[in-house]
Protein backbone atom coordinates (compact mmCIF):
# COMPACT_ATOMS: atom_id res chain seq x y z
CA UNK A 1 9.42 -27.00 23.75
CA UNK A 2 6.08 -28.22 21.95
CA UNK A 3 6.13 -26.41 18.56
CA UNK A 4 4.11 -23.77 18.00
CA UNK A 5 0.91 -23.77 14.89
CA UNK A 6 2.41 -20.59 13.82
CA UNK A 7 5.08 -18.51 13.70
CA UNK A 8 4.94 -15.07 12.00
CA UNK A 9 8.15 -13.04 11.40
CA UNK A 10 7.43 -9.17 10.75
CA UNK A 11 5.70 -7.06 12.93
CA UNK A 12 3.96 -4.13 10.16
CA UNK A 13 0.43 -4.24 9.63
CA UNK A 14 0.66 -7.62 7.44
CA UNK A 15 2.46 -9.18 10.41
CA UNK A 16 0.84 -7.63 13.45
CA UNK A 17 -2.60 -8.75 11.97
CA UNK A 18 -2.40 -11.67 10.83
CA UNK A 19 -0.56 -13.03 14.44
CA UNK A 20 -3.48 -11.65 16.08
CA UNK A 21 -6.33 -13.50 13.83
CA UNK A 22 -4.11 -16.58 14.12
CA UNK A 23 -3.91 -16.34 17.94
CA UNK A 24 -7.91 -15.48 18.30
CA UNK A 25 -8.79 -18.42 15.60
CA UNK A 26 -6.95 -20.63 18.80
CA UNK A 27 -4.03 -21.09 16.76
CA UNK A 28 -0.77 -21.29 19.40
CA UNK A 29 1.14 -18.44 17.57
CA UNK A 30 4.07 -16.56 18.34
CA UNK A 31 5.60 -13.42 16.83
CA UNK A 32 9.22 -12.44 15.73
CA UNK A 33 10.78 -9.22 14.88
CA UNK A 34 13.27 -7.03 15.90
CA UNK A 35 10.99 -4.30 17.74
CA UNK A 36 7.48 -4.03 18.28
CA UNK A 37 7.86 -0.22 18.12
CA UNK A 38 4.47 1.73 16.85
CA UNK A 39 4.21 1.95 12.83
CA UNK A 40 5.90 5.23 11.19
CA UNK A 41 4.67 5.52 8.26
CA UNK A 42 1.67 6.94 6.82
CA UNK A 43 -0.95 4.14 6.29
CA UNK A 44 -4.23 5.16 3.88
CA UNK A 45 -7.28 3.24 2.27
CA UNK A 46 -10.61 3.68 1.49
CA UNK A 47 -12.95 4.00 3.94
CA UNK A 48 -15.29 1.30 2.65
CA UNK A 49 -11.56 -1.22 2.76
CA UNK A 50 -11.08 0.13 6.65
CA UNK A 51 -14.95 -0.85 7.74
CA UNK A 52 -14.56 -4.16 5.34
CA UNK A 53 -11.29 -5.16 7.38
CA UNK A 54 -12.57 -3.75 10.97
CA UNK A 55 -14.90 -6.34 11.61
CA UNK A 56 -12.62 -9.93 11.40
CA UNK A 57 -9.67 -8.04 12.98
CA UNK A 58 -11.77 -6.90 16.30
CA UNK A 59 -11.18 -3.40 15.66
CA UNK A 60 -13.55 -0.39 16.16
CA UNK A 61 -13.59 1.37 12.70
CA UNK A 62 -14.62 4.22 14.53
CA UNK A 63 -11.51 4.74 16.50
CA UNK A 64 -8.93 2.90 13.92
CA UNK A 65 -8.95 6.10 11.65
CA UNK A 66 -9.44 9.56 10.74
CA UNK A 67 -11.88 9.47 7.91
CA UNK A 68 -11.52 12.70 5.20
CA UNK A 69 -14.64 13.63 3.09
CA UNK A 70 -14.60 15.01 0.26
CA UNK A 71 -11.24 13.23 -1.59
CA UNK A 72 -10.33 15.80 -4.04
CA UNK A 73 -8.09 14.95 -7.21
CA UNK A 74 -7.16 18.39 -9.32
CA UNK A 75 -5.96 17.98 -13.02
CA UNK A 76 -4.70 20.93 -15.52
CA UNK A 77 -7.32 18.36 -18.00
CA UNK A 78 -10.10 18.24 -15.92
CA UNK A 79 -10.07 20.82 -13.15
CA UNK A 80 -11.06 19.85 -9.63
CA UNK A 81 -13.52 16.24 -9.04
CA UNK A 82 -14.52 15.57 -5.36
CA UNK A 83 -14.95 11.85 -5.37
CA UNK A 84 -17.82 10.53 -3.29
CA UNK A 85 -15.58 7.47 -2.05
CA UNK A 86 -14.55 8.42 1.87
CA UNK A 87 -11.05 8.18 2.79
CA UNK A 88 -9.44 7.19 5.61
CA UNK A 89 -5.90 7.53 7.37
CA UNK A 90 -5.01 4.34 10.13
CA UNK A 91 -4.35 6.02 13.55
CA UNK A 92 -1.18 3.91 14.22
CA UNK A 93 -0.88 3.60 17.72
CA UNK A 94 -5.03 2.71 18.10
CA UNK A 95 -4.73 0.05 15.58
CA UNK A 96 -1.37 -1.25 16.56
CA UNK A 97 -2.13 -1.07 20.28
CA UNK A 98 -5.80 -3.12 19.62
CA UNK A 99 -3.76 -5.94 17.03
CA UNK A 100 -1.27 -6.87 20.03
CA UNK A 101 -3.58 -6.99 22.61
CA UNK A 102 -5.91 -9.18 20.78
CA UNK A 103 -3.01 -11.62 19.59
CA UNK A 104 -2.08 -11.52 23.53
CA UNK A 105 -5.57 -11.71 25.01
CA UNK A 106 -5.53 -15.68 23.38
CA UNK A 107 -2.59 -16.31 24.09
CA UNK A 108 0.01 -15.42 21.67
CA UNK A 109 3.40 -14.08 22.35
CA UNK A 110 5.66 -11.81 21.10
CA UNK A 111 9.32 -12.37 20.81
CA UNK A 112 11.99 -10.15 19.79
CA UNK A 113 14.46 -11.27 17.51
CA UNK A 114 16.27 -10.98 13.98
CA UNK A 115 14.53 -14.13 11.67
CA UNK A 116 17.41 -14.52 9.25
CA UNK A 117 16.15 -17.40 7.07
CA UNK A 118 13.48 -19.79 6.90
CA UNK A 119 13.85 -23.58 6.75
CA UNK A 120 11.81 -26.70 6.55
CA UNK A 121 11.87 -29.49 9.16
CA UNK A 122 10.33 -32.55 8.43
CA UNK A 123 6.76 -32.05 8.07
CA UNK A 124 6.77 -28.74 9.82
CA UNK A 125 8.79 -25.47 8.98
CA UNK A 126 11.22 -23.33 11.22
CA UNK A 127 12.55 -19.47 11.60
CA UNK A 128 15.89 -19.03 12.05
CA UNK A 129 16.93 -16.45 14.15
CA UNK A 130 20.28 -14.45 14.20
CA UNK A 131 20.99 -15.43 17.91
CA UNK A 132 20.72 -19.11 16.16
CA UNK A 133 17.60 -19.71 17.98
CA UNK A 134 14.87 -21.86 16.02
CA UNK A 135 11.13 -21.24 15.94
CA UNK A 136 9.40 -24.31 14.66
CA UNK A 137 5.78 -24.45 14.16
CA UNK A 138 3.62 -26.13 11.40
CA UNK A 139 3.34 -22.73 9.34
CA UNK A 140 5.67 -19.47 8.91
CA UNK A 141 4.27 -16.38 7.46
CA UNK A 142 6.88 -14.28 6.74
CA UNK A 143 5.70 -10.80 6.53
CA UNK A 144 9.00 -9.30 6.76
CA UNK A 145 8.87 -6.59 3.56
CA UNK A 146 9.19 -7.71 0.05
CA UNK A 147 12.25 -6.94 -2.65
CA UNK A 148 13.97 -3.99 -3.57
CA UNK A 149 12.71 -3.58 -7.72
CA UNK A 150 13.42 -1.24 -9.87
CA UNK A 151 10.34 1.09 -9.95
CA UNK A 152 9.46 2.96 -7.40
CA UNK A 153 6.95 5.40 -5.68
CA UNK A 154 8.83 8.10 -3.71
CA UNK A 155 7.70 10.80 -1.39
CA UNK A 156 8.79 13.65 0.59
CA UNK A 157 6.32 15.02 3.69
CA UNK A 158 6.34 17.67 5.93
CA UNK A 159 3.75 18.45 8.63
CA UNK A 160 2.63 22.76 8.65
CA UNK A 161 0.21 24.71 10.56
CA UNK A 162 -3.50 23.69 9.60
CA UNK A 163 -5.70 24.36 7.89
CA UNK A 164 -4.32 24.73 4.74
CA UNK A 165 -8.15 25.57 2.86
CA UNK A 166 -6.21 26.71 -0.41
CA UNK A 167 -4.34 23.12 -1.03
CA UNK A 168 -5.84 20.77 1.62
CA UNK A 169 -10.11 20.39 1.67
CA UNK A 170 -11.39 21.38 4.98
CA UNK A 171 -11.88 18.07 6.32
CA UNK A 172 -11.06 16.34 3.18
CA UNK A 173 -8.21 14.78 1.50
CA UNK A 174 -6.27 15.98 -1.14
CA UNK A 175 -5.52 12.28 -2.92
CA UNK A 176 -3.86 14.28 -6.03
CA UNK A 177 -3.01 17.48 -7.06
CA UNK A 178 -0.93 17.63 -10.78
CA UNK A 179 -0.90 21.31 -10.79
CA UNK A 180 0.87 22.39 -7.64
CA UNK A 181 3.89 20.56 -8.67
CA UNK A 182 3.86 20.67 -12.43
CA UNK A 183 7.16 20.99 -14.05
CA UNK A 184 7.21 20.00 -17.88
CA UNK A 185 11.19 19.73 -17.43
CA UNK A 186 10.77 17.30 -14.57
CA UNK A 187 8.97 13.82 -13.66
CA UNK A 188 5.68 14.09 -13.03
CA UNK A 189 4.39 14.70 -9.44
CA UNK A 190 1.58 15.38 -7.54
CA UNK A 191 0.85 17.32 -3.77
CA UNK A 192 -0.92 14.94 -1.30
CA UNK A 193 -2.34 16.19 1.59
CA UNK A 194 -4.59 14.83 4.82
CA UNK A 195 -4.73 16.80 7.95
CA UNK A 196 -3.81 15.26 10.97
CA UNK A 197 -5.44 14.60 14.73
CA UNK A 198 -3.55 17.43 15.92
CA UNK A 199 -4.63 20.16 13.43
CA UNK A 200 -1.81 20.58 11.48
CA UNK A 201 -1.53 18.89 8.06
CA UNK A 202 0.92 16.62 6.17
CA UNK A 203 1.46 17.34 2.53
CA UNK A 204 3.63 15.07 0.35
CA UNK A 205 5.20 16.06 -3.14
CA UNK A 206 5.09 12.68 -4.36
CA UNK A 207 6.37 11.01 -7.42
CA UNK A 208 3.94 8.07 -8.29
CA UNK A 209 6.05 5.58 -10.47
CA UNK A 210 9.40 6.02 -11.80
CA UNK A 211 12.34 4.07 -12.99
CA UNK A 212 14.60 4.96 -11.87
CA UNK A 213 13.42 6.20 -8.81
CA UNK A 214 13.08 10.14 -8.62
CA UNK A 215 15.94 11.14 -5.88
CA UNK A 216 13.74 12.11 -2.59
CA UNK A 217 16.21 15.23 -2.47
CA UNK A 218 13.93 16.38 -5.84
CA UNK A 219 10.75 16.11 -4.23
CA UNK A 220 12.19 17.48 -1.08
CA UNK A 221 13.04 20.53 -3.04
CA UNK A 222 10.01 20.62 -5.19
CA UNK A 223 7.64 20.85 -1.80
CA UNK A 224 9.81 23.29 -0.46
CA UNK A 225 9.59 25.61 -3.40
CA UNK A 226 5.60 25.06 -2.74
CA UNK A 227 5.65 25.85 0.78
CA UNK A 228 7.95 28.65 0.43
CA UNK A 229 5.23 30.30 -2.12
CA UNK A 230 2.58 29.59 -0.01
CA UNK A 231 4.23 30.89 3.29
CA UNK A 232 4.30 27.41 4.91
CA UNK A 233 6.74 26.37 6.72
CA UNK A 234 7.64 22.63 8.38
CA UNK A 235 5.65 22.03 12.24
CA UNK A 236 7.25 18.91 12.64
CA UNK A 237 9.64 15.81 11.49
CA UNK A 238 9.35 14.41 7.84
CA UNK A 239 7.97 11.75 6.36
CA UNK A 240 10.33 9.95 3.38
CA UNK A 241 8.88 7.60 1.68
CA UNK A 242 9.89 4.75 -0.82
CA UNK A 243 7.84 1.96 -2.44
CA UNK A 244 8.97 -0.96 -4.28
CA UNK A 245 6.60 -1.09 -7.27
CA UNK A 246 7.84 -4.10 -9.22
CA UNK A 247 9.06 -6.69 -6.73
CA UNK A 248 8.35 -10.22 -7.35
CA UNK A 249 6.48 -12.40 -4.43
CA UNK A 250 9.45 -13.86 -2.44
CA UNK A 251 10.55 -17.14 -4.22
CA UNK A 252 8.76 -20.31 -3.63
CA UNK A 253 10.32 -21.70 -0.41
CA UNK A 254 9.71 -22.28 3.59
CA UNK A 255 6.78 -19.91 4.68
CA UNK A 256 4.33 -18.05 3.58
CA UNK A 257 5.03 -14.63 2.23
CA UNK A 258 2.45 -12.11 3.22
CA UNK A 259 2.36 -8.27 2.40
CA UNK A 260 4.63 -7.04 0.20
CA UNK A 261 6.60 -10.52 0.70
CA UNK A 262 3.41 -11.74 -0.93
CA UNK A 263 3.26 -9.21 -3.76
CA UNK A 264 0.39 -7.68 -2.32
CA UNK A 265 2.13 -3.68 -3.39
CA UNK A 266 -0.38 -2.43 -6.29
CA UNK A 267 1.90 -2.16 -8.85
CA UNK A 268 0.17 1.22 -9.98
CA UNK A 269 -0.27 3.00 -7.16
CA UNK A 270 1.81 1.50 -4.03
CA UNK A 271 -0.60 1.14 -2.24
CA UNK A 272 -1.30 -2.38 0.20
CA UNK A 273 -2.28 -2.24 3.66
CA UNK A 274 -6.42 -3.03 2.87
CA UNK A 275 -4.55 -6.05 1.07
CA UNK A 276 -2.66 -6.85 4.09
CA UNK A 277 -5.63 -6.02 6.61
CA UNK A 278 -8.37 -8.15 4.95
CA UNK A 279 -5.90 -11.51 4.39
CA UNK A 280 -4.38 -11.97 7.90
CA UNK A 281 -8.71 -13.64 8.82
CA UNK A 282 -8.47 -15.36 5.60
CA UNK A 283 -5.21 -17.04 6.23
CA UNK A 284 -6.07 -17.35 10.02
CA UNK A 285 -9.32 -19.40 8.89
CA UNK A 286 -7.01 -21.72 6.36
CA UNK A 287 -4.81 -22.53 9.19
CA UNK A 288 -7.78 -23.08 11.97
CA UNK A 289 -9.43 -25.37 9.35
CA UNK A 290 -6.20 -27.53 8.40
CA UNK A 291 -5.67 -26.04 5.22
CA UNK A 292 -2.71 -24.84 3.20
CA UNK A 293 -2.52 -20.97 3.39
CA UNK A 294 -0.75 -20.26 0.45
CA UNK A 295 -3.46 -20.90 -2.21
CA UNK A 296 -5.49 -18.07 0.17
CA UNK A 297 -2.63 -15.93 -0.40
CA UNK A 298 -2.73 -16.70 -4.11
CA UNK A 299 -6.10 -15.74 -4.07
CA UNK A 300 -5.62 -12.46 -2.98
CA UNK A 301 -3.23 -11.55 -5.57
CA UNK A 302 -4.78 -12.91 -8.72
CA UNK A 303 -2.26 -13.85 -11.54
CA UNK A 304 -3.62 -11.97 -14.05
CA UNK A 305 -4.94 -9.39 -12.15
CA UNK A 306 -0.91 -8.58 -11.22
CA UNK A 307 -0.30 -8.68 -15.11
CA UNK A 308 -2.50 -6.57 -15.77
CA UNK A 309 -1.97 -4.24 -13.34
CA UNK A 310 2.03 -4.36 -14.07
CA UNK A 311 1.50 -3.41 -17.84
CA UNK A 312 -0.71 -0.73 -16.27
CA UNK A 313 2.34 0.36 -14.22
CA UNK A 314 5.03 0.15 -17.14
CA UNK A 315 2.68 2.31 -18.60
CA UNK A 316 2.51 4.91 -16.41
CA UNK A 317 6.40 5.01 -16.40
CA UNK A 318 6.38 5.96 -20.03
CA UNK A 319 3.93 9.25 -19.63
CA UNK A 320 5.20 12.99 -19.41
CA UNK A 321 3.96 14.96 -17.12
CA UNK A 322 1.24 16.34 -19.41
CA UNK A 323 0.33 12.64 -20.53
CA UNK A 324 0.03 12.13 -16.60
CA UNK A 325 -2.22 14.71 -15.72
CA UNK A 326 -4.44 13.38 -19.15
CA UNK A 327 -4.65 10.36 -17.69
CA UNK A 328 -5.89 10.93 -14.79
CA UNK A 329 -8.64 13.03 -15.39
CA UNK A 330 -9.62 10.53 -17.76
CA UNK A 331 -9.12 8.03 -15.04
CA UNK A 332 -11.44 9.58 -12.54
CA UNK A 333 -14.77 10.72 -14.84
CA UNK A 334 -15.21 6.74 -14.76
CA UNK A 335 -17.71 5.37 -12.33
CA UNK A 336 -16.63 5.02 -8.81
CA UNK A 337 -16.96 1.29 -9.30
CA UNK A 338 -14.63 1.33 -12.47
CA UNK A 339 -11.81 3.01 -10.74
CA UNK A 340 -12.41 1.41 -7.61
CA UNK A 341 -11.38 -2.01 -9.03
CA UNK A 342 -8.50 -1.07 -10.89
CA UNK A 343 -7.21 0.37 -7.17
CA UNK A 344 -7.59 -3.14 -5.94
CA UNK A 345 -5.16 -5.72 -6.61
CA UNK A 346 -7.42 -8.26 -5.86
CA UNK A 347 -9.88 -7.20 -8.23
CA UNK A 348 -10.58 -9.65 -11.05
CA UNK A 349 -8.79 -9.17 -14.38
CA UNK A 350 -12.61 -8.55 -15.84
CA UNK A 351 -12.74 -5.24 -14.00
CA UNK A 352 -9.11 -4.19 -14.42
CA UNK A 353 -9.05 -5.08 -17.64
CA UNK A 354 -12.70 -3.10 -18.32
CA UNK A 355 -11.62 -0.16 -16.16
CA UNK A 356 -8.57 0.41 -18.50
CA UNK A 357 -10.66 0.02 -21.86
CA UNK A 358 -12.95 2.81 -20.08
CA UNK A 359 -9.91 5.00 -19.48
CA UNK A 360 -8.77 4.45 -23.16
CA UNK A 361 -12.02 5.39 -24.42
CA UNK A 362 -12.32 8.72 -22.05
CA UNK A 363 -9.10 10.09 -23.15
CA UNK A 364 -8.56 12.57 -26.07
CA UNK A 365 -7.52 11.57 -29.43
CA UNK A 366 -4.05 12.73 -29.39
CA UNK A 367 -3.94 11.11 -25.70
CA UNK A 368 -5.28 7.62 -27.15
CA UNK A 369 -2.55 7.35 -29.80
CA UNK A 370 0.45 8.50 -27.38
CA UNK A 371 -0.99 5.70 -24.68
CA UNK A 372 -1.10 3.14 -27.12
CA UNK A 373 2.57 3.83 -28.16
CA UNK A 374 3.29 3.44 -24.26
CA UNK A 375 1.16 0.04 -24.09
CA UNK A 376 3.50 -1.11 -26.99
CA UNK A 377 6.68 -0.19 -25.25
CA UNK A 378 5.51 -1.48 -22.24
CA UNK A 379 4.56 -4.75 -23.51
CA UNK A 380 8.08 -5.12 -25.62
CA UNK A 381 9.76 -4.60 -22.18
CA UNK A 382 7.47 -7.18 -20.12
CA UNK A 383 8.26 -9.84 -22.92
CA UNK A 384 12.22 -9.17 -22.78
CA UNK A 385 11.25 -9.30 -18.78
């Protein structure tokens, strides 16, 4: 069989998109994973990421999403700020539908299979898969999830009857709430909330970074206490949810690590499918044009940006839950395009490194000298790594 020009194991939104940018940039690609079952999870950016990502992927923005206006963040420090910055929730089976029949409609194929390891050939690089099947092709991007770590973002959802005007914005999102789920005598948590196509809403108690990771049993329990007060009760099936925080990019090696593989998790907040949207084009275009992907990968993930951004997280694992809510409304009086760029992880240090000076500067006295006891802790523990 003539190799392929690609081969890319993983079929999540990292995967799925970059196969079909690959296939429509007339690359002959193929892709590997055990099911190409619709996406589960949850997947949220900005609205502005969404119609940024749209265009190079073929989708309609339009139909790819629900978009939520106004996204509301409550603090006990700061009270209630509707940010101007639209939200926006992927509709899964839309975008996943559109990604595969774009990577078929030139030509690519999709193959299920286990890869379990990756290994070079020659000049040209090969997946390995469990039925001892090879896949050679010049390039592999393995999108295939990244490491376990030892941080963590955790969640527990459940899906009620809508609307839900007293937690939940009437056609808004609820990005963070620190008072529905404050508990000085436990890790700090927030309520999440987006309603859904169907009218009903899913709200998440979610722990944002802990080590070690807060048991999903806690949260579960924590919602549950907030639905029971609010006479709520679960419409459908729930939504668990666990992010690696601190994972390393996969090891140099055979392929190229994309998504989380490729480090592309925001160490501070979890979040990375804009990251994974917006590279699959870039990498597509290295590939078309001859080039070496892996420096566009690089790119995409600046060094010190992920520093940064990791002392930002180690942070974060060192504040109560009072420190917490501080921060935050500090975090969010900033300008929109401030906070915006320390949500990116391919912002460049400049504007990480400014939008956490800002956030310094906004907090309270008392708050300022119990953050810069964190920073110190936090960079005494990156230097023993």
């Amino acid at each position: 069989m003539t190799p392929y020009d690609v081969v890319v194991a993983g079929v999540g939104p990292a995967g799925l998109s970059a196969a079909a940018a690959c296939a429509a940039a007339g690359l002959r690609t193929v892709l590997v994973a055990p099911s190409a079952r619709v996406w589960a999870p949850t997947y949220c950016l900005w609205a502005d990421q969404l119609d940024a990502a749209a265009g190079p992927l073929g989708l309609d923005p339009a139909a790819a999403a629900a978009r939520y206006s106004p996204t509301v963040v409550r603090t006990a420090a700061g009270g209630e700020r509707r940010l101007q910055r639209g939200y926006a929730r992927l509709r899964n089976g839309v975008v996943h539908a559109a990604l595969l029949d774009r990577l078929r409609a030139h030509g690519g194929e999709v193959r299920t299979g286990r890869v379990t390891g990756l290994v070079r050939d020659r000049d040209r690089e090969a997946a390995v898969l469990a039925d001892g099947a090879r896949l050679t092709a010049r390039t592999v991007l393995d999108a295939r999830g990244g490491g376990p770590g030892t941080a963590q973002q955790r969640a527990w959802g459940e899906v009620v009857a809508g609307p839900v005007p007293g937690l939940v914005p009437p056609g808004g999102a609820l990005l963070m709430d620190w008072t529905a789920l404050a508990d000085p005598a436990a890790p700090p948590a927030f309520l999440y909330g987006l309603p859904l196509d169907d009218g009903t809403v899913l709200l998440e108690a979610t722990s944002l970074a802990a080590r070690p990771p807060v048991p999903l049993g806690d949260l579960r329990a924590r919602l549950a206490a907030l639905l029971d007060a609010h006479g709520l009760r679960p419409a459908g099936d729930a939504e668990r949810v666990a992010i690696p925080l601190d994972a390393p990019p996969r090891a140099a090696g055979p392929g190229t690590p994309l998504g989380a593989a490729g480090g592309l998790v925001h160490p501070a907040t979890g979040y990375s499918v804009a990251s994974s949207l917006r590279l699959g084009p870039r990498v597509a275009a290295a590939l078309a044009a001859g080039a070496d992907p892996r420096p566009v990968v690089r790119a995409a993930r600046p060094r010190t940006t992920a520093g940064l951004l990791g002392l930002g997280l180690e942070v974060l694992l060192a504040l109560d839950t009072a420190a917490t809510d501080a921060f935050f409304a500090a975090f969010f009086t900033l300008p929109e395009g401030a906070w915006g760029g320390y949500l990116d992880a391919g912002s460049p240090p400049s504007a990480v490194a400014a939008a956490m000076a800002r956030v310094f500067a906004a907090l309270p006295g008392a708050q300022r000298a119990r953050l810069l006891r964190s920073v110190g802790r936090a960079a005494a523990r990156i230097r023993r790594g």
